[in-house]
PDB file of N, CA and C in Angstrom:
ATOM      1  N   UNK A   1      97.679 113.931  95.317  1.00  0.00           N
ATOM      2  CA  UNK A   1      96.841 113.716  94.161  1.00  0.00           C
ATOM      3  C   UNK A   1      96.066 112.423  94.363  1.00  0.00           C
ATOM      4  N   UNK A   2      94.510 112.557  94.125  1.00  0.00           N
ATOM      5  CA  UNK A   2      94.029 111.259  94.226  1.00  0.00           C
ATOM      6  C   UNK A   2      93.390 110.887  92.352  1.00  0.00           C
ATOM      7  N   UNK A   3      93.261 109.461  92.477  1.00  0.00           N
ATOM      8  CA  UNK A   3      93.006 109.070  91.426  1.00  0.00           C
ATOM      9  C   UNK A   3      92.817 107.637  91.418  1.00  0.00           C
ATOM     10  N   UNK A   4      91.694 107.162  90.350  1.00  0.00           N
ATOM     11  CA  UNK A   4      90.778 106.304  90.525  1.00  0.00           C
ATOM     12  C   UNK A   4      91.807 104.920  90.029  1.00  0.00           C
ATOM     13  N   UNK A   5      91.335 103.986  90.669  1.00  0.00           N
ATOM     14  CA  UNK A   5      92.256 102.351  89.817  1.00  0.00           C
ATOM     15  C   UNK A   5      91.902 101.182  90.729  1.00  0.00           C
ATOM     16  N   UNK A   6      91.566 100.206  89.614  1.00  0.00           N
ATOM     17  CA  UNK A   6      90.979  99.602  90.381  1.00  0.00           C
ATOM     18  C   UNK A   6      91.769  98.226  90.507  1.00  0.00           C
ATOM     19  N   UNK A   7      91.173  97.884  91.771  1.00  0.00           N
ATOM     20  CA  UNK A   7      92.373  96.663  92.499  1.00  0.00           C
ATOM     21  C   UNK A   7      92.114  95.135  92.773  1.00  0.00           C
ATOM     22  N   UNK A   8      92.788  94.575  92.244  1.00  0.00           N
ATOM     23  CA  UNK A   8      92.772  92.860  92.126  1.00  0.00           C
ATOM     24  C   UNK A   8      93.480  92.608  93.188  1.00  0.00           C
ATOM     25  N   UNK A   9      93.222  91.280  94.313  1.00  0.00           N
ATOM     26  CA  UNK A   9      94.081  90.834  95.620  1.00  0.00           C
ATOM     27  C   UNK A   9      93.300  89.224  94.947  1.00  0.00           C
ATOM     28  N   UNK A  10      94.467  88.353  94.815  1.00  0.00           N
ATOM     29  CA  UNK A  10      94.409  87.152  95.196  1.00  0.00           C
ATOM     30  C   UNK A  10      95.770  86.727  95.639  1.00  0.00           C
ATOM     31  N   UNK A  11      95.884  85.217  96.344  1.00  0.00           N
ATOM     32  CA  UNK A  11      96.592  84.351  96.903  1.00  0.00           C
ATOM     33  C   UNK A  11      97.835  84.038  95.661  1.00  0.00           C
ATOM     34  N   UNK A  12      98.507  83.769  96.087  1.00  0.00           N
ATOM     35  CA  UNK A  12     100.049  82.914  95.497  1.00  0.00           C
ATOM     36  C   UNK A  12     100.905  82.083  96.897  1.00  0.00           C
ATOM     37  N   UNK A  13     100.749  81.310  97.395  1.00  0.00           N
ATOM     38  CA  UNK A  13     101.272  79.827  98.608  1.00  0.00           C
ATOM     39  C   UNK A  13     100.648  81.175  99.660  1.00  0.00           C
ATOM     40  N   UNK A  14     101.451  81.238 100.498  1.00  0.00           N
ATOM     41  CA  UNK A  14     101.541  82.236 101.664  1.00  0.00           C
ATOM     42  C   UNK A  14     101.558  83.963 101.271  1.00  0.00           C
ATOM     43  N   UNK A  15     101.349  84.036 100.195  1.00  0.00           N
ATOM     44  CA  UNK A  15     100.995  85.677  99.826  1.00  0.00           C
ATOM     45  C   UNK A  15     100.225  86.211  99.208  1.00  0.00           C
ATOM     46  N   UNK A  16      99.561  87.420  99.541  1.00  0.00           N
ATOM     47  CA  UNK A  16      98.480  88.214  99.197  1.00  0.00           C
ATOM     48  C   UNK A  16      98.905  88.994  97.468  1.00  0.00           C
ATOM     49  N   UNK A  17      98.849  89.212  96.757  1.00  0.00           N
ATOM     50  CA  UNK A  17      98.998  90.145  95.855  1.00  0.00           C
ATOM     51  C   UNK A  17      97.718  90.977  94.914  1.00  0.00           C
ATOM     52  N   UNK A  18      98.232  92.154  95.410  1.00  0.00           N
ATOM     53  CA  UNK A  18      97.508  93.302  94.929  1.00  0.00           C
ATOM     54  C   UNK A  18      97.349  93.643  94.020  1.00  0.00           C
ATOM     55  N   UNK A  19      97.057  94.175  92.922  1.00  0.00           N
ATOM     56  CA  UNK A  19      97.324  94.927  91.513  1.00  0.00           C
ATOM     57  C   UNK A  19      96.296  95.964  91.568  1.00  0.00           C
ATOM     58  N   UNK A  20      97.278  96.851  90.909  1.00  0.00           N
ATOM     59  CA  UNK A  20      96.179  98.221  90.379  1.00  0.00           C
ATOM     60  C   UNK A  20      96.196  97.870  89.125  1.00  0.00           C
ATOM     61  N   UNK A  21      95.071  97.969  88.615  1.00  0.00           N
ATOM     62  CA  UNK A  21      94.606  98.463  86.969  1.00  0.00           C
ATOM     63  C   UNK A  21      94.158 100.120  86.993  1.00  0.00           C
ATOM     64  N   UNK A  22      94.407 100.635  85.925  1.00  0.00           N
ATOM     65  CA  UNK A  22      95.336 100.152  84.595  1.00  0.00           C
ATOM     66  C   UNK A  22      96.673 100.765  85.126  1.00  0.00           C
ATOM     67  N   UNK A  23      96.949 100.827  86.270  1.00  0.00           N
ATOM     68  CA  UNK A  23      98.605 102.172  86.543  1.00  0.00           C
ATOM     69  C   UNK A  23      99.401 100.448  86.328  1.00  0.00           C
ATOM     70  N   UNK A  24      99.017  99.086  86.925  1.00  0.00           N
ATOM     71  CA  UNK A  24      99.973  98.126  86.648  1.00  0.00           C
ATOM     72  C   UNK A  24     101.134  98.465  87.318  1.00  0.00           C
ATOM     73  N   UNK A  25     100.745  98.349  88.855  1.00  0.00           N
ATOM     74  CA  UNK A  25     101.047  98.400  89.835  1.00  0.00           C
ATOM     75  C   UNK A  25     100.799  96.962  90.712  1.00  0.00           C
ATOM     76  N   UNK A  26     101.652  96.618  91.380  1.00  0.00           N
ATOM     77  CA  UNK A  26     101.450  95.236  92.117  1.00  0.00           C
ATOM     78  C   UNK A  26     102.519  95.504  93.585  1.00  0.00           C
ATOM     79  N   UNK A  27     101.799  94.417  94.717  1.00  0.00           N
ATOM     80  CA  UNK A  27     102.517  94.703  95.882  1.00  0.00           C
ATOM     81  C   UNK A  27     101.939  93.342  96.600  1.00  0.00           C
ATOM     82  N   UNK A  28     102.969  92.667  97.245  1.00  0.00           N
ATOM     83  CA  UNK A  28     102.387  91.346  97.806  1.00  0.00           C
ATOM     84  C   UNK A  28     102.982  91.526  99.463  1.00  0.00           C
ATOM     85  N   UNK A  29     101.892  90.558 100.133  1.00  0.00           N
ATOM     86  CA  UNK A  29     102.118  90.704 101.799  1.00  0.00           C
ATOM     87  C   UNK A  29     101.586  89.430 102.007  1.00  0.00           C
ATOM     88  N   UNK A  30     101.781  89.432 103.306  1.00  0.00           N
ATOM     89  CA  UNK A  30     101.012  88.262 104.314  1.00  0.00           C
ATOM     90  C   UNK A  30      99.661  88.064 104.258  1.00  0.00           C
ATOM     91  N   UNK A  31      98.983  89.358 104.426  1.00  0.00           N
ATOM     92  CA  UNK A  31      97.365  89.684 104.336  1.00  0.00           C
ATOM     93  C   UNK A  31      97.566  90.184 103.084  1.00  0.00           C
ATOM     94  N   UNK A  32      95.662  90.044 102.901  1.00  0.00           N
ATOM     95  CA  UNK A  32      95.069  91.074 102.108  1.00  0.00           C
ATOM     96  C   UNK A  32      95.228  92.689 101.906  1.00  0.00           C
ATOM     97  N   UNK A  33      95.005  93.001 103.153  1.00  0.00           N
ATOM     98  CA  UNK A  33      94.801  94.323 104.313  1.00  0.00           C
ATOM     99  C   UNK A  33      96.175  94.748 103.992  1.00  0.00           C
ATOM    100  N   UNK A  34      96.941  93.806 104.275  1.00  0.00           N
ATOM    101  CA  UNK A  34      98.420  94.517 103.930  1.00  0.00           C
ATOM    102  C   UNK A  34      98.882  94.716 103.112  1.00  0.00           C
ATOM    103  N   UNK A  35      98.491  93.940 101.717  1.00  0.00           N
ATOM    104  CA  UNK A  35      99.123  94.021 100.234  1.00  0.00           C
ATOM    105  C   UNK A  35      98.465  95.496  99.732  1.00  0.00           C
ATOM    106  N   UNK A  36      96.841  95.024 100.226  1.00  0.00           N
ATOM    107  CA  UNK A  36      96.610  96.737  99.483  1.00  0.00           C
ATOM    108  C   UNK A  36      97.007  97.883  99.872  1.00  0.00           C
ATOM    109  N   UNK A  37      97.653  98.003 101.132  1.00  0.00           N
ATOM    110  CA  UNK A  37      97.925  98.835 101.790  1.00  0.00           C
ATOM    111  C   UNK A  37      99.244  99.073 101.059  1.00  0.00           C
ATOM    112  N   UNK A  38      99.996  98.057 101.040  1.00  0.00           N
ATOM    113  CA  UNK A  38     101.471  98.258 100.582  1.00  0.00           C
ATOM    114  C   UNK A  38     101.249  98.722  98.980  1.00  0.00           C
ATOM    115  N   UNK A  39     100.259  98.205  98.168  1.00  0.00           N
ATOM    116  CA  UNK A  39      99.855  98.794  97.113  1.00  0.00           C
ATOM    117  C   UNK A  39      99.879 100.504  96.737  1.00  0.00           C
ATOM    118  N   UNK A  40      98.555 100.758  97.786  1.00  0.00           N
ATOM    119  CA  UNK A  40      98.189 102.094  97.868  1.00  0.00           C
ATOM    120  C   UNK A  40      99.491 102.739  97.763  1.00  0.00           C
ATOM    121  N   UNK A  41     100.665 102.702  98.506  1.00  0.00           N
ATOM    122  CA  UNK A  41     101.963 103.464  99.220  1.00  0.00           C
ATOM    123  C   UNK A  41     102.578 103.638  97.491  1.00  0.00           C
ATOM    124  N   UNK A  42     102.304 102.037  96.916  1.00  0.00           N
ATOM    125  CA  UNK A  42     103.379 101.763  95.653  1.00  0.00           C
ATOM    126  C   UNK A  42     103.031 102.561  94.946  1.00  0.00           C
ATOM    127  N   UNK A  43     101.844 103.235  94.890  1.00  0.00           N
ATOM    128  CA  UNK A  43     100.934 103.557  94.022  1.00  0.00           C
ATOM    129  C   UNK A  43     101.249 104.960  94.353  1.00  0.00           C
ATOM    130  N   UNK A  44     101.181 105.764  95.147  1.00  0.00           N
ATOM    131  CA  UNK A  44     101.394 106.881  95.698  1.00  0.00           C
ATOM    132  C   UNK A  44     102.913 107.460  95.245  1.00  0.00           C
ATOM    133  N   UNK A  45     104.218 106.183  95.102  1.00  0.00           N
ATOM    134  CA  UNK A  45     105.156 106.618  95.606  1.00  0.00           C
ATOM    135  C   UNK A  45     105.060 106.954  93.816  1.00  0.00           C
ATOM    136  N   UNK A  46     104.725 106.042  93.047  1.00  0.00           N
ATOM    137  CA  UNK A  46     105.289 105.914  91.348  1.00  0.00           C
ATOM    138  C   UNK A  46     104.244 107.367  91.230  1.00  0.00           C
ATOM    139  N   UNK A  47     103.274 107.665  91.405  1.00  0.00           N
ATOM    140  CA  UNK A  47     103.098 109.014  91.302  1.00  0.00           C
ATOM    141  C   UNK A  47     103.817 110.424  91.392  1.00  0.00           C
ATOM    142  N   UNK A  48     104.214 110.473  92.493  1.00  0.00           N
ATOM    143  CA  UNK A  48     104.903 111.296  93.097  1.00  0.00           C
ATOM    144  C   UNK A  48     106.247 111.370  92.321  1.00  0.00           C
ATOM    145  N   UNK A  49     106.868 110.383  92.450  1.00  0.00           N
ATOM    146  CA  UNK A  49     108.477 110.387  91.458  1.00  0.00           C
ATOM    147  C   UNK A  49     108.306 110.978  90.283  1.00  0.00           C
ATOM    148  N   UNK A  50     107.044 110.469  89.511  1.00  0.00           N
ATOM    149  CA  UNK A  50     106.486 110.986  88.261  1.00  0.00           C
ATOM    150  C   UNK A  50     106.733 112.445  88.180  1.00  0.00           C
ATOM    151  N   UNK A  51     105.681 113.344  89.070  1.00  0.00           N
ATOM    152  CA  UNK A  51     105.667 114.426  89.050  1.00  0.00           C
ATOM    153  C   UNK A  51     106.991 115.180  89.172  1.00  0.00           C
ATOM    154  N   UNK A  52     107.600 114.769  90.568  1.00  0.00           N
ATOM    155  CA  UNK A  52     109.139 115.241  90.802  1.00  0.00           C
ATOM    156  C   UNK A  52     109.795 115.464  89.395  1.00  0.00           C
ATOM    157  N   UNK A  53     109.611 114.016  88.516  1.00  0.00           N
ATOM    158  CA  UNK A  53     110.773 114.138  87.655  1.00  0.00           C
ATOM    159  C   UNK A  53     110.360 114.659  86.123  1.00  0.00           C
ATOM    160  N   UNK A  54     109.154 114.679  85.963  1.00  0.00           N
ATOM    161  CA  UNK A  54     108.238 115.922  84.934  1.00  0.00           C
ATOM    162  C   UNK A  54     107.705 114.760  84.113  1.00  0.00           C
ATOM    163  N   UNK A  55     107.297 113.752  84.492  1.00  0.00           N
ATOM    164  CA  UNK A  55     107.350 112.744  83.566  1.00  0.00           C
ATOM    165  C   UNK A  55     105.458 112.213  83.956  1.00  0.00           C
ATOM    166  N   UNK A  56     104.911 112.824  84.578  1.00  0.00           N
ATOM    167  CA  UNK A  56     103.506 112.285  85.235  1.00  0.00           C
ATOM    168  C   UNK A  56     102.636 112.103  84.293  1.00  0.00           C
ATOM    169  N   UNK A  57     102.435 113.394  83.448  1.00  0.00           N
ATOM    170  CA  UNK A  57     101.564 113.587  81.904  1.00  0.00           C
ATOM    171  C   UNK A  57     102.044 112.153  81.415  1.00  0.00           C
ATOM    172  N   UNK A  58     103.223 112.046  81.227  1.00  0.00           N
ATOM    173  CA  UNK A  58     103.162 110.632  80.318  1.00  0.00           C
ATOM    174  C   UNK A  58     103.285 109.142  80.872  1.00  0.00           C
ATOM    175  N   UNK A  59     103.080 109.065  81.981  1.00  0.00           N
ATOM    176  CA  UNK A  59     103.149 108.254  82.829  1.00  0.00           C
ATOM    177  C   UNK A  59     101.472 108.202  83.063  1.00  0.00           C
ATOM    178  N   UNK A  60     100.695 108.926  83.145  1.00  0.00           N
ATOM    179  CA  UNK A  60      99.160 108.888  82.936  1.00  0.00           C
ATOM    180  C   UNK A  60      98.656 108.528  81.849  1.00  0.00           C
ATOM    181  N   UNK A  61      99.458 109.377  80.513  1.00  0.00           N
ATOM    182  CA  UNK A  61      98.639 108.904  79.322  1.00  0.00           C
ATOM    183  C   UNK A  61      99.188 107.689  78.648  1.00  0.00           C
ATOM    184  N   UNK A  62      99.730 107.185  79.520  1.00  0.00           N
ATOM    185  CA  UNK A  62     100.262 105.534  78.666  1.00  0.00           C
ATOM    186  C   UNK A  62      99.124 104.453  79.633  1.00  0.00           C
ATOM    187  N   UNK A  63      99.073 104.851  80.504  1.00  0.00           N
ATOM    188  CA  UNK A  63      97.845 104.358  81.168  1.00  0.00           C
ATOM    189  C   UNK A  63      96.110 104.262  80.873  1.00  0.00           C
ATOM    190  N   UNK A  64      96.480 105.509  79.900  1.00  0.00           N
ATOM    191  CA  UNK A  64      95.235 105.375  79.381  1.00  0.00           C
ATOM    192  C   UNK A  64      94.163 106.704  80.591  1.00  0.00           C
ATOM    193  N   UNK A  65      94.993 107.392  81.103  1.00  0.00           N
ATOM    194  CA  UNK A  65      94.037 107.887  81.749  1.00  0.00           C
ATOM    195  C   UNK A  65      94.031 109.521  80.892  1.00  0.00           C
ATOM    196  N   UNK A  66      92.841 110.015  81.454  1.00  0.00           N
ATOM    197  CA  UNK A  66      92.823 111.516  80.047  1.00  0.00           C
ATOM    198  C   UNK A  66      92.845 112.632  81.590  1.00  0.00           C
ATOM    199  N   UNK A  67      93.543 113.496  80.952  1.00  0.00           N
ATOM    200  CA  UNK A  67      93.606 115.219  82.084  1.00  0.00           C
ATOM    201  C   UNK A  67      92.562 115.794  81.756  1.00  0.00           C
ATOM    202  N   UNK A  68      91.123 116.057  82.783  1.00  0.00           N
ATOM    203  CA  UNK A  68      90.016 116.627  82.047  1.00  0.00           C
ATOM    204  C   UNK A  68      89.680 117.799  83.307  1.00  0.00           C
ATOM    205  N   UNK A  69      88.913 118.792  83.258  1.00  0.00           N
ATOM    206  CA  UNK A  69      88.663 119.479  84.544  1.00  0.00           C
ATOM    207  C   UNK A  69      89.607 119.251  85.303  1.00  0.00           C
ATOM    208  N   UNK A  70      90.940 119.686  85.313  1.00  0.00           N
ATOM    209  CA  UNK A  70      91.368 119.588  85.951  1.00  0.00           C
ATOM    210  C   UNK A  70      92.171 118.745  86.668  1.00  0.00           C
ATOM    211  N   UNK A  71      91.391 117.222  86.552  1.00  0.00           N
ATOM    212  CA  UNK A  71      92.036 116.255  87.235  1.00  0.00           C
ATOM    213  C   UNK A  71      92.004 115.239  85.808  1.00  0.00           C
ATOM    214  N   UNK A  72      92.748 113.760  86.714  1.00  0.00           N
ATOM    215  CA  UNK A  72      92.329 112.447  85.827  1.00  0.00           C
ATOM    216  C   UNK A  72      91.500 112.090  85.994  1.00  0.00           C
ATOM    217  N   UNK A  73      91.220 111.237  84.907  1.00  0.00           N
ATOM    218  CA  UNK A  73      89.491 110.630  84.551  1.00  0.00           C
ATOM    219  C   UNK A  73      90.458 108.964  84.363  1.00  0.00           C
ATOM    220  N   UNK A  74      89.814 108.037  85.306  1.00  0.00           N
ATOM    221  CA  UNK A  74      90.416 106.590  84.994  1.00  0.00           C
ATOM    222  C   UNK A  74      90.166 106.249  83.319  1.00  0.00           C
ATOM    223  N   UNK A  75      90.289 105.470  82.761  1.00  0.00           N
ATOM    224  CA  UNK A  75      89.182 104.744  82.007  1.00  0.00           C
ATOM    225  C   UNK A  75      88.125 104.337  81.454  1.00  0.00           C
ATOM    226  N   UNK A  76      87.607 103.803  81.100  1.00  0.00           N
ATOM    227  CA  UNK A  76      86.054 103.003  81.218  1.00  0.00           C
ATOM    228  C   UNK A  76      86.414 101.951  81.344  1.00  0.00           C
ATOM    229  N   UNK A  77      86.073 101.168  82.068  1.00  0.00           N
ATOM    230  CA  UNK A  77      85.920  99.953  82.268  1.00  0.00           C
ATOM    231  C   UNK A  77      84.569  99.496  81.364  1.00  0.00           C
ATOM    232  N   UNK A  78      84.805  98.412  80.472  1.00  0.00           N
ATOM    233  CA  UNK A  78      84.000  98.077  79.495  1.00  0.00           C
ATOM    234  C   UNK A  78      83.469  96.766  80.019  1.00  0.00           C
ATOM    235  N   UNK A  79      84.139  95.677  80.852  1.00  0.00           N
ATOM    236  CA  UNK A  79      84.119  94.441  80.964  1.00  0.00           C
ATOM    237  C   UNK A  79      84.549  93.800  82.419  1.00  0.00           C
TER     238      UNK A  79
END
């Protein structure tokens, strides 16, 4: 399943940290390159468990994302 979110990377001493908006998702590394990467995976995995465990519908709509055609629709980003 793909789906839209968008991603914050800044510094903390020696680490990268990632965030997805709005899933509010986070993953920190050495690099940049690597946090989002380790992100993407985090992001993939809390999906997936979702579905497995029947819980995805509401794990989307607390996020704020809507089931339309088929798929999710992120947000609007207003700001």
């Amino acid at each position: 399943m793909r789906i839209e979110y968008t991603v914050r990377i800044w510094r903390e001493g020696d680490q990268h940290i990632a965030h997805a908006m709005p899933i509010d998702v986070a993953s920190a590394a050495a690099s940049a390159e690597q946090a989002r990467q380790a992100l993407d995976e985090a992001v993939g995995l809390l999906l997936s468990v979702a579905r497995e465990q029947g819980t995805l519908h509401d794990v989307m709509d607390e996020c704020s994302y809507e089931y339309r055609d088929g798929g999710w629709r992120s947000p609007e980003c207003v700001a």
